[in-house]
ModelCIF file with pLDDT and N, C-alpha, C, O atoms, coordinates in Angstrom:
data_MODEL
#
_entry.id   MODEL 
#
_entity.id                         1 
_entity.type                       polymer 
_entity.pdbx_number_of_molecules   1 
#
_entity_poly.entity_id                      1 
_entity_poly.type                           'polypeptide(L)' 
_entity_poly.nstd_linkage                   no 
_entity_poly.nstd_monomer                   no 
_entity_poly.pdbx_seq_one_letter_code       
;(UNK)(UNK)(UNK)(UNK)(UNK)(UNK)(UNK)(UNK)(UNK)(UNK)(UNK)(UNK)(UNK)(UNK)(UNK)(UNK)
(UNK)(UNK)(UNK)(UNK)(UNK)(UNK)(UNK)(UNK)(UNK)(UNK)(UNK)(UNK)(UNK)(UNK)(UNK)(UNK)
(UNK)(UNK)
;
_entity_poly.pdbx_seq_one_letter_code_can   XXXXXXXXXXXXXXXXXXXXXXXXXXXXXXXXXX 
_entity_poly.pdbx_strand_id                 A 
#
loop_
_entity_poly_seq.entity_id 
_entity_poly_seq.num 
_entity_poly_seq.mon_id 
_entity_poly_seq.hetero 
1 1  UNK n 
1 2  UNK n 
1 3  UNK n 
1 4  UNK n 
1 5  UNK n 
1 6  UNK n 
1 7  UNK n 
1 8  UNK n 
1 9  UNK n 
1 10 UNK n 
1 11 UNK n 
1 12 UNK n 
1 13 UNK n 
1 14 UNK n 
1 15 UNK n 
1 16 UNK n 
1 17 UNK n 
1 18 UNK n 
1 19 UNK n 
1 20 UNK n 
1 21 UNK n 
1 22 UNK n 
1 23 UNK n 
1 24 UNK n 
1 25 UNK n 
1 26 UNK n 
1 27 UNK n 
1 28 UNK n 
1 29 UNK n 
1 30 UNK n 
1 31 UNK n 
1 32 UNK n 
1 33 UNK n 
1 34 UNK n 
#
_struct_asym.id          A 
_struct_asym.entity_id   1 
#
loop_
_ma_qa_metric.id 
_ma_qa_metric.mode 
_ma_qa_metric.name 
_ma_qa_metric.software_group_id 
_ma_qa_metric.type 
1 global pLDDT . pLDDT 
2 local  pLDDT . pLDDT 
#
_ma_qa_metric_global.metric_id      1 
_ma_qa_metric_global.metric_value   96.38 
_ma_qa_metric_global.model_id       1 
_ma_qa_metric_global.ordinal_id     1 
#
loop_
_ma_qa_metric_local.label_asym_id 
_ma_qa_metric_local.label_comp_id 
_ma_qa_metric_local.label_seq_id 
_ma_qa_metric_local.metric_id 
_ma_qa_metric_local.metric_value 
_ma_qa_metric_local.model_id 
_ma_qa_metric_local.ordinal_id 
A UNK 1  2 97.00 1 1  
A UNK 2  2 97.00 1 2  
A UNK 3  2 97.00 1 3  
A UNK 4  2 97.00 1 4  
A UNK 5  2 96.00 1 5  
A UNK 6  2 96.00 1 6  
A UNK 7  2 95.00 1 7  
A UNK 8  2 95.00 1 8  
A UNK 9  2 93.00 1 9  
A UNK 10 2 95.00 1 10 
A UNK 11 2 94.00 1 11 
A UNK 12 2 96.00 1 12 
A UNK 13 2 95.00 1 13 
A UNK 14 2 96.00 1 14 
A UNK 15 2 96.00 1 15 
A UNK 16 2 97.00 1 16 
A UNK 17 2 97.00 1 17 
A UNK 18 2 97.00 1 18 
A UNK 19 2 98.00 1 19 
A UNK 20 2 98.00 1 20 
A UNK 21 2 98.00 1 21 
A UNK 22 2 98.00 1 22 
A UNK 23 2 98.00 1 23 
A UNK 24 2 98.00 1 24 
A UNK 25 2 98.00 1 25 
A UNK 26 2 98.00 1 26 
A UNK 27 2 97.00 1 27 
A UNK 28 2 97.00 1 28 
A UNK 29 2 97.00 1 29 
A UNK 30 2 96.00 1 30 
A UNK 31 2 95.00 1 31 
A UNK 32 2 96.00 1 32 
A UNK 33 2 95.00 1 33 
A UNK 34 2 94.00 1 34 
#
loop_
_atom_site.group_PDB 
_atom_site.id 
_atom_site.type_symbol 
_atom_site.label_atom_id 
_atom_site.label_alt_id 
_atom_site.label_comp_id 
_atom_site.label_asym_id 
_atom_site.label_entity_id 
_atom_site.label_seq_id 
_atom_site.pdbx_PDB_ins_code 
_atom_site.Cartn_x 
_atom_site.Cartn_y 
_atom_site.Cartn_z 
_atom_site.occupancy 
_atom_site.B_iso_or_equiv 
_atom_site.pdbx_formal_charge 
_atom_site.auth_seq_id 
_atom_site.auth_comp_id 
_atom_site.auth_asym_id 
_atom_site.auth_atom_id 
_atom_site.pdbx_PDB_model_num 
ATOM 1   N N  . UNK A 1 1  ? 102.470 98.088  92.672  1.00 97.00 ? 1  UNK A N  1 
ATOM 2   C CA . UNK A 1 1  ? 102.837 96.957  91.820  1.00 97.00 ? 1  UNK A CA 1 
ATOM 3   C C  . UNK A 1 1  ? 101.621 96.444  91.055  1.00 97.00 ? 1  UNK A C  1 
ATOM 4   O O  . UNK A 1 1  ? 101.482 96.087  89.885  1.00 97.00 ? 1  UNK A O  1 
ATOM 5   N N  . UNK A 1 2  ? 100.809 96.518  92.063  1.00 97.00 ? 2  UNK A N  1 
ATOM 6   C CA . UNK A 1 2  ? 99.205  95.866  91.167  1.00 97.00 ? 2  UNK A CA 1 
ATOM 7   C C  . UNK A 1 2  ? 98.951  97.010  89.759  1.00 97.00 ? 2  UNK A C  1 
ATOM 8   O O  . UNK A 1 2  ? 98.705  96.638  88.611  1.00 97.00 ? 2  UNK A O  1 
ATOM 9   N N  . UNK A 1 3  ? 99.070  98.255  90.154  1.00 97.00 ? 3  UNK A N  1 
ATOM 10  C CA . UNK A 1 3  ? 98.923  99.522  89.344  1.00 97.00 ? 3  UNK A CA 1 
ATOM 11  C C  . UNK A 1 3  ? 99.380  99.176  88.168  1.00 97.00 ? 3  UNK A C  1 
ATOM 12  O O  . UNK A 1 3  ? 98.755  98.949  87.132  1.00 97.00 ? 3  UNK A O  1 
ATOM 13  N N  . UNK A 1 4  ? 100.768 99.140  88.435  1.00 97.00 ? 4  UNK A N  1 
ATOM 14  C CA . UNK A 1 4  ? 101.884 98.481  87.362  1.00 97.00 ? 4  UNK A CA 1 
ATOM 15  C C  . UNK A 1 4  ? 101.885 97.371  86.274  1.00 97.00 ? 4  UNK A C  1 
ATOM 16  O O  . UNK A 1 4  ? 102.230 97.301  85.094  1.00 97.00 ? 4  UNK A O  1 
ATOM 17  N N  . UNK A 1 5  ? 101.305 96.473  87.269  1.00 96.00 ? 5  UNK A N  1 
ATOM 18  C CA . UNK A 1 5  ? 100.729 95.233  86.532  1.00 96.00 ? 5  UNK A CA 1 
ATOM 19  C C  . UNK A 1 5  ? 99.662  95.583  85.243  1.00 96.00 ? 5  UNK A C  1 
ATOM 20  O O  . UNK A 1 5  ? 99.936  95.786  84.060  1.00 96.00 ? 5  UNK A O  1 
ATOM 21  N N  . UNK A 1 6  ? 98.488  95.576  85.856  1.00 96.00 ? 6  UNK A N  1 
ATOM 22  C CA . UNK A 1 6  ? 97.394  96.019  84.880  1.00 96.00 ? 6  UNK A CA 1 
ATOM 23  C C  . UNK A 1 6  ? 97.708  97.675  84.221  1.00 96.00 ? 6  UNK A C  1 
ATOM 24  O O  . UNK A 1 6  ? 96.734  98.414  84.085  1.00 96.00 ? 6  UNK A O  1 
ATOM 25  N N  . UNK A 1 7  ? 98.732  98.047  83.939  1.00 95.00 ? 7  UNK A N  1 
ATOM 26  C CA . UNK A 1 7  ? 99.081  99.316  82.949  1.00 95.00 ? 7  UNK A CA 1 
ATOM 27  C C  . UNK A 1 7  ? 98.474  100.257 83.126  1.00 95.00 ? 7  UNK A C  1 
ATOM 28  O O  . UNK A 1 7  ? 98.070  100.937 82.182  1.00 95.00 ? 7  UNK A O  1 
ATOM 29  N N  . UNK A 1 8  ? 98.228  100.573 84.451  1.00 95.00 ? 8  UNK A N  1 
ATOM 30  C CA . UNK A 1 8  ? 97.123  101.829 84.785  1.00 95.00 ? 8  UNK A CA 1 
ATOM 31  C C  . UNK A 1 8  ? 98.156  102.862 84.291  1.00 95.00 ? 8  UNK A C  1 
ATOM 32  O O  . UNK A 1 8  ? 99.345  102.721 84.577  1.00 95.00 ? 8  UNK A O  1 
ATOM 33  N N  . UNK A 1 9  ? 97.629  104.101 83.408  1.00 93.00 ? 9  UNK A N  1 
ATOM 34  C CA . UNK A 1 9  ? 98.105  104.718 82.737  1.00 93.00 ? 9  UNK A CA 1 
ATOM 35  C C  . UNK A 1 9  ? 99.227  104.899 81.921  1.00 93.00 ? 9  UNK A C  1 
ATOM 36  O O  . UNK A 1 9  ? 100.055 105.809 81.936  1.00 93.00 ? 9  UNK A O  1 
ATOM 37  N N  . UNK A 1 10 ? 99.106  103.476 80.891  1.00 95.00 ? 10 UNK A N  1 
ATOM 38  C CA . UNK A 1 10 ? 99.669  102.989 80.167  1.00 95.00 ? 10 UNK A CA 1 
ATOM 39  C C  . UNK A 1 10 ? 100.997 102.834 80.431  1.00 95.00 ? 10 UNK A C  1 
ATOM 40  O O  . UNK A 1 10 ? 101.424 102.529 81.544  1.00 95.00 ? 10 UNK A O  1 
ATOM 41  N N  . UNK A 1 11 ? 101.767 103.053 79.334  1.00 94.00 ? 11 UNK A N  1 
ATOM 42  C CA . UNK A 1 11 ? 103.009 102.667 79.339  1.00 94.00 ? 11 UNK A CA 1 
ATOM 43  C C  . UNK A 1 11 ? 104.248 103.465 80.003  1.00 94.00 ? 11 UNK A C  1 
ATOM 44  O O  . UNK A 1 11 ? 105.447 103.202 80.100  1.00 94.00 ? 11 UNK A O  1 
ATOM 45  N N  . UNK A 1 12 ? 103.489 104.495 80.396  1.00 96.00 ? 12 UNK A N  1 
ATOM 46  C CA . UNK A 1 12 ? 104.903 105.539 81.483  1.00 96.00 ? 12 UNK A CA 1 
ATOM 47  C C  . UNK A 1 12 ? 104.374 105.340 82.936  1.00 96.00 ? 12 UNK A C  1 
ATOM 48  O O  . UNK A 1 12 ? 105.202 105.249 83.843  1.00 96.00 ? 12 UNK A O  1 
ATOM 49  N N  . UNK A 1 13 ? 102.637 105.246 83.288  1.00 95.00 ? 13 UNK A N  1 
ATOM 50  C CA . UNK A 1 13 ? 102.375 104.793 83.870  1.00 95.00 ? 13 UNK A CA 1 
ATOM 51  C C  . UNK A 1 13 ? 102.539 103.451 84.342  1.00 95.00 ? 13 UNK A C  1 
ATOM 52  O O  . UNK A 1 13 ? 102.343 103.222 85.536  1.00 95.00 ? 13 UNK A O  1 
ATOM 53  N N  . UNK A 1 14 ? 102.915 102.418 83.458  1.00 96.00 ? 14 UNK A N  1 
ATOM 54  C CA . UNK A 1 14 ? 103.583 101.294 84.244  1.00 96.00 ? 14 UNK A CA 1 
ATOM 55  C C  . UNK A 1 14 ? 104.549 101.495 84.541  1.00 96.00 ? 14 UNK A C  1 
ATOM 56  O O  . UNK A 1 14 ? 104.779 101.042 85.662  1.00 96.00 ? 14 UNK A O  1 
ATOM 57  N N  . UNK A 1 15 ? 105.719 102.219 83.890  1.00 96.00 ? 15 UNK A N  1 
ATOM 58  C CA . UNK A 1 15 ? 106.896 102.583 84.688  1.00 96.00 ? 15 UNK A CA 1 
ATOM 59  C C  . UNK A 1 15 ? 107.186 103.369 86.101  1.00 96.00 ? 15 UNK A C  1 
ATOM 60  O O  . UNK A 1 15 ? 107.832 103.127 87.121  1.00 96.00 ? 15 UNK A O  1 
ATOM 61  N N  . UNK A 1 16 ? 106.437 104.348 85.658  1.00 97.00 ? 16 UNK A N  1 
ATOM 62  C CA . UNK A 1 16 ? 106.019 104.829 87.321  1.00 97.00 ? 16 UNK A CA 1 
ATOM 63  C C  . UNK A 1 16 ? 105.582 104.613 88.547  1.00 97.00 ? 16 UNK A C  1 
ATOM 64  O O  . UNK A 1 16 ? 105.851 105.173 89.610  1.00 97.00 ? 16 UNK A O  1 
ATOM 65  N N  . UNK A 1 17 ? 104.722 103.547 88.224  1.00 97.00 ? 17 UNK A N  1 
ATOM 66  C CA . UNK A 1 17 ? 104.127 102.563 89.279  1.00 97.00 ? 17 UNK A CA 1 
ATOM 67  C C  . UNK A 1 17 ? 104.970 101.244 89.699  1.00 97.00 ? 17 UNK A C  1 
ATOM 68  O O  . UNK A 1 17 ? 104.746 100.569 90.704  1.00 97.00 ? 17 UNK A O  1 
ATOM 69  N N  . UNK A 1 18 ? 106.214 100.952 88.517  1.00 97.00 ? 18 UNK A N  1 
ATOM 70  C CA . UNK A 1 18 ? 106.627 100.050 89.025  1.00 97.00 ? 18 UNK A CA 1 
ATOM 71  C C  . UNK A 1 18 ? 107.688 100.711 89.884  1.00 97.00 ? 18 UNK A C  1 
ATOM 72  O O  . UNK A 1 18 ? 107.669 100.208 91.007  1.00 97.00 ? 18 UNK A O  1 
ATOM 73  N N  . UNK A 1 19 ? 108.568 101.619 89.764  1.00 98.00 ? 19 UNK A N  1 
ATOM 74  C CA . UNK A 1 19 ? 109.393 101.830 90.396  1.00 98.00 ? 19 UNK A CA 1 
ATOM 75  C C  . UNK A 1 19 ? 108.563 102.360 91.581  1.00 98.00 ? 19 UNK A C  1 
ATOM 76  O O  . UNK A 1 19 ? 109.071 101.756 92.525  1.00 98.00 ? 19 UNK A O  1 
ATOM 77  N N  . UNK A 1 20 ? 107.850 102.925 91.950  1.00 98.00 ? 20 UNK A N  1 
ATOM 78  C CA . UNK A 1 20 ? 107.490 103.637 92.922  1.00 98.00 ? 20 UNK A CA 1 
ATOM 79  C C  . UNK A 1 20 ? 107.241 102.235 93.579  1.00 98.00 ? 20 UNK A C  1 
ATOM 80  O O  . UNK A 1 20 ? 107.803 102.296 94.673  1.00 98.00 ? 20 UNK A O  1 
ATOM 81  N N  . UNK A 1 21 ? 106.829 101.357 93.473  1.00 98.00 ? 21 UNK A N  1 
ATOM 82  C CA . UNK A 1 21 ? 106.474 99.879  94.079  1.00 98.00 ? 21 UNK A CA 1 
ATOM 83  C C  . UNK A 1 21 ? 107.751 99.397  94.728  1.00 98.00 ? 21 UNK A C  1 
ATOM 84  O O  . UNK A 1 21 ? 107.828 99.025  95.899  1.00 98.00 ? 21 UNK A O  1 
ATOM 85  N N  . UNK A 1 22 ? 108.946 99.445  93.689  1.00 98.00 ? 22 UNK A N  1 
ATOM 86  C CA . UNK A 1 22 ? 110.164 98.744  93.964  1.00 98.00 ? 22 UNK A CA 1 
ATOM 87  C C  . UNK A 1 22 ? 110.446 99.543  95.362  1.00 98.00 ? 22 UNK A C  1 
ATOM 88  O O  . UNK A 1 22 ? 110.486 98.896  96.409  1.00 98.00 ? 22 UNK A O  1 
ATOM 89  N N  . UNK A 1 23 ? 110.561 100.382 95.363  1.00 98.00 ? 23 UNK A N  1 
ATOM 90  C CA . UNK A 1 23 ? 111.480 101.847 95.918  1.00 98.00 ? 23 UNK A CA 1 
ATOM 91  C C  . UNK A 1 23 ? 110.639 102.046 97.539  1.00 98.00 ? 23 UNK A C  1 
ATOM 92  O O  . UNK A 1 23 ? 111.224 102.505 98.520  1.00 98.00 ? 23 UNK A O  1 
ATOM 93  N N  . UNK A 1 24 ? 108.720 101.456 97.546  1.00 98.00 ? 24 UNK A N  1 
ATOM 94  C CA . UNK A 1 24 ? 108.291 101.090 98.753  1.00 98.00 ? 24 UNK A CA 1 
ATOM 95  C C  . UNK A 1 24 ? 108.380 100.309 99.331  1.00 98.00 ? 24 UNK A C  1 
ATOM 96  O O  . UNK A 1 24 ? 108.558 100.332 100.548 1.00 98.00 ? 24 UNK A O  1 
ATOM 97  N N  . UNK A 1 25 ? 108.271 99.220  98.530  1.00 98.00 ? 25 UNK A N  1 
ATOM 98  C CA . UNK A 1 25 ? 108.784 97.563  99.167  1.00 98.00 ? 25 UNK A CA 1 
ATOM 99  C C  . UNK A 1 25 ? 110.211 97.701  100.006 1.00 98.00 ? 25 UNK A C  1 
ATOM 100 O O  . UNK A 1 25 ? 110.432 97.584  101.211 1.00 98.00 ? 25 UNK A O  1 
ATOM 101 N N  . UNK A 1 26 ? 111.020 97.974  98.980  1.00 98.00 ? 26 UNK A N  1 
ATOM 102 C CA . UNK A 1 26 ? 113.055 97.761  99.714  1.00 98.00 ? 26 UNK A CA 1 
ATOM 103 C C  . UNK A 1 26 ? 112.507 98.878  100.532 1.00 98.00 ? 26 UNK A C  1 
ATOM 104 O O  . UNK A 1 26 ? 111.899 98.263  101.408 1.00 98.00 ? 26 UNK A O  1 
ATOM 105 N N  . UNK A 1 27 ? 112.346 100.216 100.791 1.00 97.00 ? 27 UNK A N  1 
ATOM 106 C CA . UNK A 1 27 ? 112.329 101.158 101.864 1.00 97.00 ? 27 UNK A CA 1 
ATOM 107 C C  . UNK A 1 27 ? 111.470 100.278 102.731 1.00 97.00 ? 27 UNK A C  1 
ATOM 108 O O  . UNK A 1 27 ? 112.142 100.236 103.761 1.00 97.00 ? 27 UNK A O  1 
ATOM 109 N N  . UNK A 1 28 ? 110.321 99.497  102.961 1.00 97.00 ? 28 UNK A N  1 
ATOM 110 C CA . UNK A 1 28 ? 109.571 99.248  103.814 1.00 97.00 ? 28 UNK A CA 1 
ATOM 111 C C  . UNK A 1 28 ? 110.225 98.030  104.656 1.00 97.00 ? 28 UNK A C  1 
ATOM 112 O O  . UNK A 1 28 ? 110.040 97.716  105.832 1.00 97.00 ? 28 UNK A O  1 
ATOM 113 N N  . UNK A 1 29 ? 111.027 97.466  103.695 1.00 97.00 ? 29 UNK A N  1 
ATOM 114 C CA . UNK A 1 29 ? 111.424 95.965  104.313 1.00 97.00 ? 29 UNK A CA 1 
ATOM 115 C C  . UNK A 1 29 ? 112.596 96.249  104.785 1.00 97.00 ? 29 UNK A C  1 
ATOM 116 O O  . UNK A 1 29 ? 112.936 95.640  105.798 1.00 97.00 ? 29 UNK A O  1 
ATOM 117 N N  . UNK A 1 30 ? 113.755 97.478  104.051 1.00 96.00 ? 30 UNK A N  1 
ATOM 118 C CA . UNK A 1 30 ? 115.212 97.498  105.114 1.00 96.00 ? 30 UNK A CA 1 
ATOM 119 C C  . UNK A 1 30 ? 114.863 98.582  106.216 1.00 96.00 ? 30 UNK A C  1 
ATOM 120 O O  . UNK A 1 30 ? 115.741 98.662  107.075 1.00 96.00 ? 30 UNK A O  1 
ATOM 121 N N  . UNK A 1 31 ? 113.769 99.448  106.394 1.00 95.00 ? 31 UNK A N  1 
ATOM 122 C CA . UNK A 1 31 ? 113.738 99.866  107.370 1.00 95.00 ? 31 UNK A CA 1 
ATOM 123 C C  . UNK A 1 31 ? 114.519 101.228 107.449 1.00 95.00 ? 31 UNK A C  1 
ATOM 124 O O  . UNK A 1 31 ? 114.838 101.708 108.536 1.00 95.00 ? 31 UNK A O  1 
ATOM 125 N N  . UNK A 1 32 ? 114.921 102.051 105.804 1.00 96.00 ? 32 UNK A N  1 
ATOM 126 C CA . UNK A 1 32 ? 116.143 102.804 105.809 1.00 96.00 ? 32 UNK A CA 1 
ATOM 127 C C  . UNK A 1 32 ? 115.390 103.764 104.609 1.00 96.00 ? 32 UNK A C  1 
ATOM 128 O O  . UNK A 1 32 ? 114.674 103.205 103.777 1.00 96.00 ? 32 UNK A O  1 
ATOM 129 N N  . UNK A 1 33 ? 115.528 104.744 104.585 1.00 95.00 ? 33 UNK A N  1 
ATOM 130 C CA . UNK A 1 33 ? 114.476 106.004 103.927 1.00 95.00 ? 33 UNK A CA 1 
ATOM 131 C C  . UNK A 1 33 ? 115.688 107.412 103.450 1.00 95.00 ? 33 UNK A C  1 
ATOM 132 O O  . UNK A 1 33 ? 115.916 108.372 104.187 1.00 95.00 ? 33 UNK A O  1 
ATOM 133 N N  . UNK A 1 34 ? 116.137 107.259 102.470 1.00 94.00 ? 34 UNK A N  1 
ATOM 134 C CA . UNK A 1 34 ? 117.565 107.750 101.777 1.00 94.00 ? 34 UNK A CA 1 
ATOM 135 C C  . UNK A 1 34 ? 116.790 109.513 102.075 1.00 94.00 ? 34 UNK A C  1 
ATOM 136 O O  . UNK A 1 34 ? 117.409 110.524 101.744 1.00 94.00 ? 34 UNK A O  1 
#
């Protein structure tokens, strides 16, 4: 998410970093790994 934030490798790179953020957080917090 921090990655994401500051645009580490710009603009596909913020997309990538954000989802990969979203997708660790909910997997880390429900405890459930699809």
């Amino acid at each position: 998410a921090i990655l994401a934030f500051y645009k580490v490798g710009g603009s596909v790179g913020e997309w990538i970093f954000g989802i990969l953020a979203v997708v660790a957080i909910i997997t880390g917090i429900t405890g459930f790994c699809g």
